[in-house]
Protein backbone atom coordinates (compact mmCIF):
# COMPACT_ATOMS: atom_id res chain seq x y z
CA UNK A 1 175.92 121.51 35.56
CA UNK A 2 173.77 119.19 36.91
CA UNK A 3 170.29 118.23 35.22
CA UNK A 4 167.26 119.73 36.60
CA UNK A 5 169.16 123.00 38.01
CA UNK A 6 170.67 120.86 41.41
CA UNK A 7 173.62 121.70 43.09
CA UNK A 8 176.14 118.96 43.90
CA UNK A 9 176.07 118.72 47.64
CA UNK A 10 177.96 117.27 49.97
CA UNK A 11 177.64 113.84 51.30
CA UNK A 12 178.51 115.51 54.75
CA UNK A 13 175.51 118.18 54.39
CA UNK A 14 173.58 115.01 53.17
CA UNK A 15 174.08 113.19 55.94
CA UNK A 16 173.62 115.77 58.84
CA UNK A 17 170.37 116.50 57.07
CA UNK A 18 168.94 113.03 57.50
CA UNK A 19 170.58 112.67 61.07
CA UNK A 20 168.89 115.69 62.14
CA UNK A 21 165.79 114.34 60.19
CA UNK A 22 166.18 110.55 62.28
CA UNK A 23 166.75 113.28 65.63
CA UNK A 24 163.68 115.17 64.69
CA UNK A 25 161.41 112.03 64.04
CA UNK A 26 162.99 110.76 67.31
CA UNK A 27 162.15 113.42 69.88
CA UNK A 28 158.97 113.62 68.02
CA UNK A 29 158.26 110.01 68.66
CA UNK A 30 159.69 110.20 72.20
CA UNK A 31 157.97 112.97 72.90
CA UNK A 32 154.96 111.14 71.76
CA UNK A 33 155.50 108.38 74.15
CA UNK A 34 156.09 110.92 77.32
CA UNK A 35 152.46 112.88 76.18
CA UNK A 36 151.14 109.21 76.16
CA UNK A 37 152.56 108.08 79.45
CA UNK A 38 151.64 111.29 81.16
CA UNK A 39 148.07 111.18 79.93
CA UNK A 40 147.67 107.44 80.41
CA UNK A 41 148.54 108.49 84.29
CA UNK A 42 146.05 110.80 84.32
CA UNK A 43 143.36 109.07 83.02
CA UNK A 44 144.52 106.09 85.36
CA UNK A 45 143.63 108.36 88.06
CA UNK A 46 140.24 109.46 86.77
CA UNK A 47 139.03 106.18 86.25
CA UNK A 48 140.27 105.58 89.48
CA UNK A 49 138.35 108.57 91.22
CA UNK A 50 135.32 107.94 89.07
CA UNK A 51 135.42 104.18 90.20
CA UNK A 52 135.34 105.26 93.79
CA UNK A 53 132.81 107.62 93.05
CA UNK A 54 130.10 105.21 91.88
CA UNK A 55 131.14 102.80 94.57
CA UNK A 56 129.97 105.36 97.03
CA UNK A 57 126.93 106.08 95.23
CA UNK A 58 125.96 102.17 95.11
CA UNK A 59 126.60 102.17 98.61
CA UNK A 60 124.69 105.06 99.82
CA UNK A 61 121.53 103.91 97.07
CA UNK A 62 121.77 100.28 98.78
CA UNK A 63 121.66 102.26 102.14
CA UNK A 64 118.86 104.15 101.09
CA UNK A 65 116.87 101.09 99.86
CA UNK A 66 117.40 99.23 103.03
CA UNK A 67 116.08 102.26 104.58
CA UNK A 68 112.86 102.66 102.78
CA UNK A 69 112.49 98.69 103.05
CA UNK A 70 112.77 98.62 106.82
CA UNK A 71 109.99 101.46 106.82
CA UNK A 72 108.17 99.66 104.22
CA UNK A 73 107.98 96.70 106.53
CA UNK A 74 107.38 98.34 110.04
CA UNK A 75 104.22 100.32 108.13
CA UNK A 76 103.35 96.66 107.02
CA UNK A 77 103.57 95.38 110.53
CA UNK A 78 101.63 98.68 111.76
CA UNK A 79 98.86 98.15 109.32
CA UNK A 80 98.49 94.46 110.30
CA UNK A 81 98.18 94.81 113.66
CA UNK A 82 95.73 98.00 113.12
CA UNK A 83 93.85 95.25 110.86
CA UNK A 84 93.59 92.61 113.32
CA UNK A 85 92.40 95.28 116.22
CA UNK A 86 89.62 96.48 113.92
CA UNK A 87 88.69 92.86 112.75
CA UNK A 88 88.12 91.51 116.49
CA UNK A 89 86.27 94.54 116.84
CA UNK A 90 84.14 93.80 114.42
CA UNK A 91 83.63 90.18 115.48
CA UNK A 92 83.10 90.88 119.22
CA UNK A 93 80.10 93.79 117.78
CA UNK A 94 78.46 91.11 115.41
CA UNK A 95 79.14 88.53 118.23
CA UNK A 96 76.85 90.83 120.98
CA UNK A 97 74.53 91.74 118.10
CA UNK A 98 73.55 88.08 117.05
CA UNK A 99 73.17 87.45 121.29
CA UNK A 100 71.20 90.77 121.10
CA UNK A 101 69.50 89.37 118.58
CA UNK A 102 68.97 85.76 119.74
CA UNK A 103 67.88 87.22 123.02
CA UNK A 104 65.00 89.19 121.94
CA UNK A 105 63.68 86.25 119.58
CA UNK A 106 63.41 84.36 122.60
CA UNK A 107 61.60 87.17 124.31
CA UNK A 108 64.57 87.03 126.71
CA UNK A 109 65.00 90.47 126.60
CA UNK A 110 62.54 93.25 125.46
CA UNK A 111 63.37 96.67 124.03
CA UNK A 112 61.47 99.89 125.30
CA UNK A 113 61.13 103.24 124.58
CA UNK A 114 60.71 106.08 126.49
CA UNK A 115 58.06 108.43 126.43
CA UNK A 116 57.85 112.27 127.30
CA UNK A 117 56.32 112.54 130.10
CA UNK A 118 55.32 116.10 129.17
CA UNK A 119 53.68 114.98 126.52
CA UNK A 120 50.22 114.03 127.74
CA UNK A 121 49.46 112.77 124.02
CA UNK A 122 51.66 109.72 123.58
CA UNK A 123 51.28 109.27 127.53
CA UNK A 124 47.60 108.33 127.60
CA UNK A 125 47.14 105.17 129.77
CA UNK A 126 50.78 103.43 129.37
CA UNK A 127 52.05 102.18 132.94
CA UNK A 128 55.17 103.77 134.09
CA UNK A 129 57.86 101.15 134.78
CA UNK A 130 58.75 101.56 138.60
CA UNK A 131 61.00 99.58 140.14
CA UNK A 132 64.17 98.94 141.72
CA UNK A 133 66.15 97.82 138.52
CA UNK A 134 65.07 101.05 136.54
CA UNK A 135 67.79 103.47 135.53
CA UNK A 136 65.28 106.48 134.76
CA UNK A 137 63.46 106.13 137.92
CA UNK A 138 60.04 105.26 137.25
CA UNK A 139 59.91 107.27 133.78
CA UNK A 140 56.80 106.28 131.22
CA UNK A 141 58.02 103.82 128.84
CA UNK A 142 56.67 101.55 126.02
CA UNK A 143 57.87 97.92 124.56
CA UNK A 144 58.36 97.36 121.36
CA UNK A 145 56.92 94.92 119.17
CA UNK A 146 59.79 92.19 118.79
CA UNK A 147 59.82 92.31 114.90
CA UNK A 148 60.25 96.09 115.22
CA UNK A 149 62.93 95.71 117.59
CA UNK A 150 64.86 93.15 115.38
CA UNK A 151 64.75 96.04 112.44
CA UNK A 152 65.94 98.40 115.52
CA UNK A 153 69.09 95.82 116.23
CA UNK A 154 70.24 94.98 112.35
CA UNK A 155 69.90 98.87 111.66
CA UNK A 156 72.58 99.67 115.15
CA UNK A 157 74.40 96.85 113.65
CA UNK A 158 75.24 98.09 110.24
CA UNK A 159 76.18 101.61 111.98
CA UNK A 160 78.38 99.74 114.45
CA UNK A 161 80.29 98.22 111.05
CA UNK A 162 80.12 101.80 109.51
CA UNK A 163 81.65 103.11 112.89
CA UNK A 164 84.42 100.20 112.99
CA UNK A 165 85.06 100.48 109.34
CA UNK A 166 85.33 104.72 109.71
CA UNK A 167 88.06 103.70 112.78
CA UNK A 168 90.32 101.46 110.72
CA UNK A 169 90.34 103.78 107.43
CA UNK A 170 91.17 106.64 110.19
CA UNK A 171 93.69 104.43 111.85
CA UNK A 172 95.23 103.09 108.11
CA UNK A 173 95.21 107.28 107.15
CA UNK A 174 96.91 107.76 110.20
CA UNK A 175 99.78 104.82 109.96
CA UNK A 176 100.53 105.87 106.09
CA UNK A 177 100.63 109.39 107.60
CA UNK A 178 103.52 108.73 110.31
């Protein structure tokens, strides 16, 4: 008897043994391979998809940004033009303010008031202004002293800027509203 309680075997059980243990480790490594080639497919195809996937995305976000830009810069445009309307406005009101202005330190022109006629008060002893030039047809009226007047001219010319300024924040509210 053999040591260690072994049974003589055969060479020929022996060697189908480790020929079906070479098969075995075979299909096991080819079946290996075809899992890997199968998969690598698949994820060849993912990769693939996913590629196209974020193309599409870059392209519509590039889309999108050339979208917004071209808004951006017709808002610009809007707001610029707005700008220059309201800054001639403002020019052309200072410009007939400072003739205003010039006109009635050179006693070119003299501002009056009105009076109520119904008023027999404030009436007592002014001339009524009758003529053919008068708009309120022969009305009682009174001229103002020229320093008073000036006052009378920078005050309407700070609320003509406060009226001009009012119009372009409406207009600018108005353009980032569109």
């Amino acid at each position: 008897m053999p040591a260690f309680g072994l049974m003589p075997m055969s060479y020929r059980v022996i060697g189908v043994v480790v020929f079906l243990a070479v098969l075995a480790g075979g299909s096991a490594a080819l079946a290996w391979r075809f899992q890997d080639w199968r998969y690598g497919g698949q994820l060849a195809e993912q990769a693939r998809v996913h590629a196209e996937a974020l193309n599409q995305l870059s392209l519509a976000a590039a889309t999108q940004q050339q979208a917004e830009q071209d808004k951006r810069l017709a808002l610009e445009l809007r707001l610029s033009t707005s700008e220059q309307t309201h800054y001639r406005a403002l020019s052309d009101a200072e410009r007939d303010q400072g003739r205003l202005r010039d006109r009635l330190a050179t006693a070119d022109v003299r501002l009056s008031v009105l009076l109520d006629a119904h008023d027999t008060a404030s009436v007592c002893g002014v001339p009524t202004a009758s003529g053919a030039s008068s708009v309120d047809h022969g009305a009682a009226r009174a001229l103002l002293d020229p320093a008073h007047a000036q006052r009378i001219i920078a005050i309407t010319d700070a609320g003509d800027r406060g009226l001009i300024a009012l119009q372009a924040c409406q207009a600018y509210i108005r353009a980032l509203a569109r």
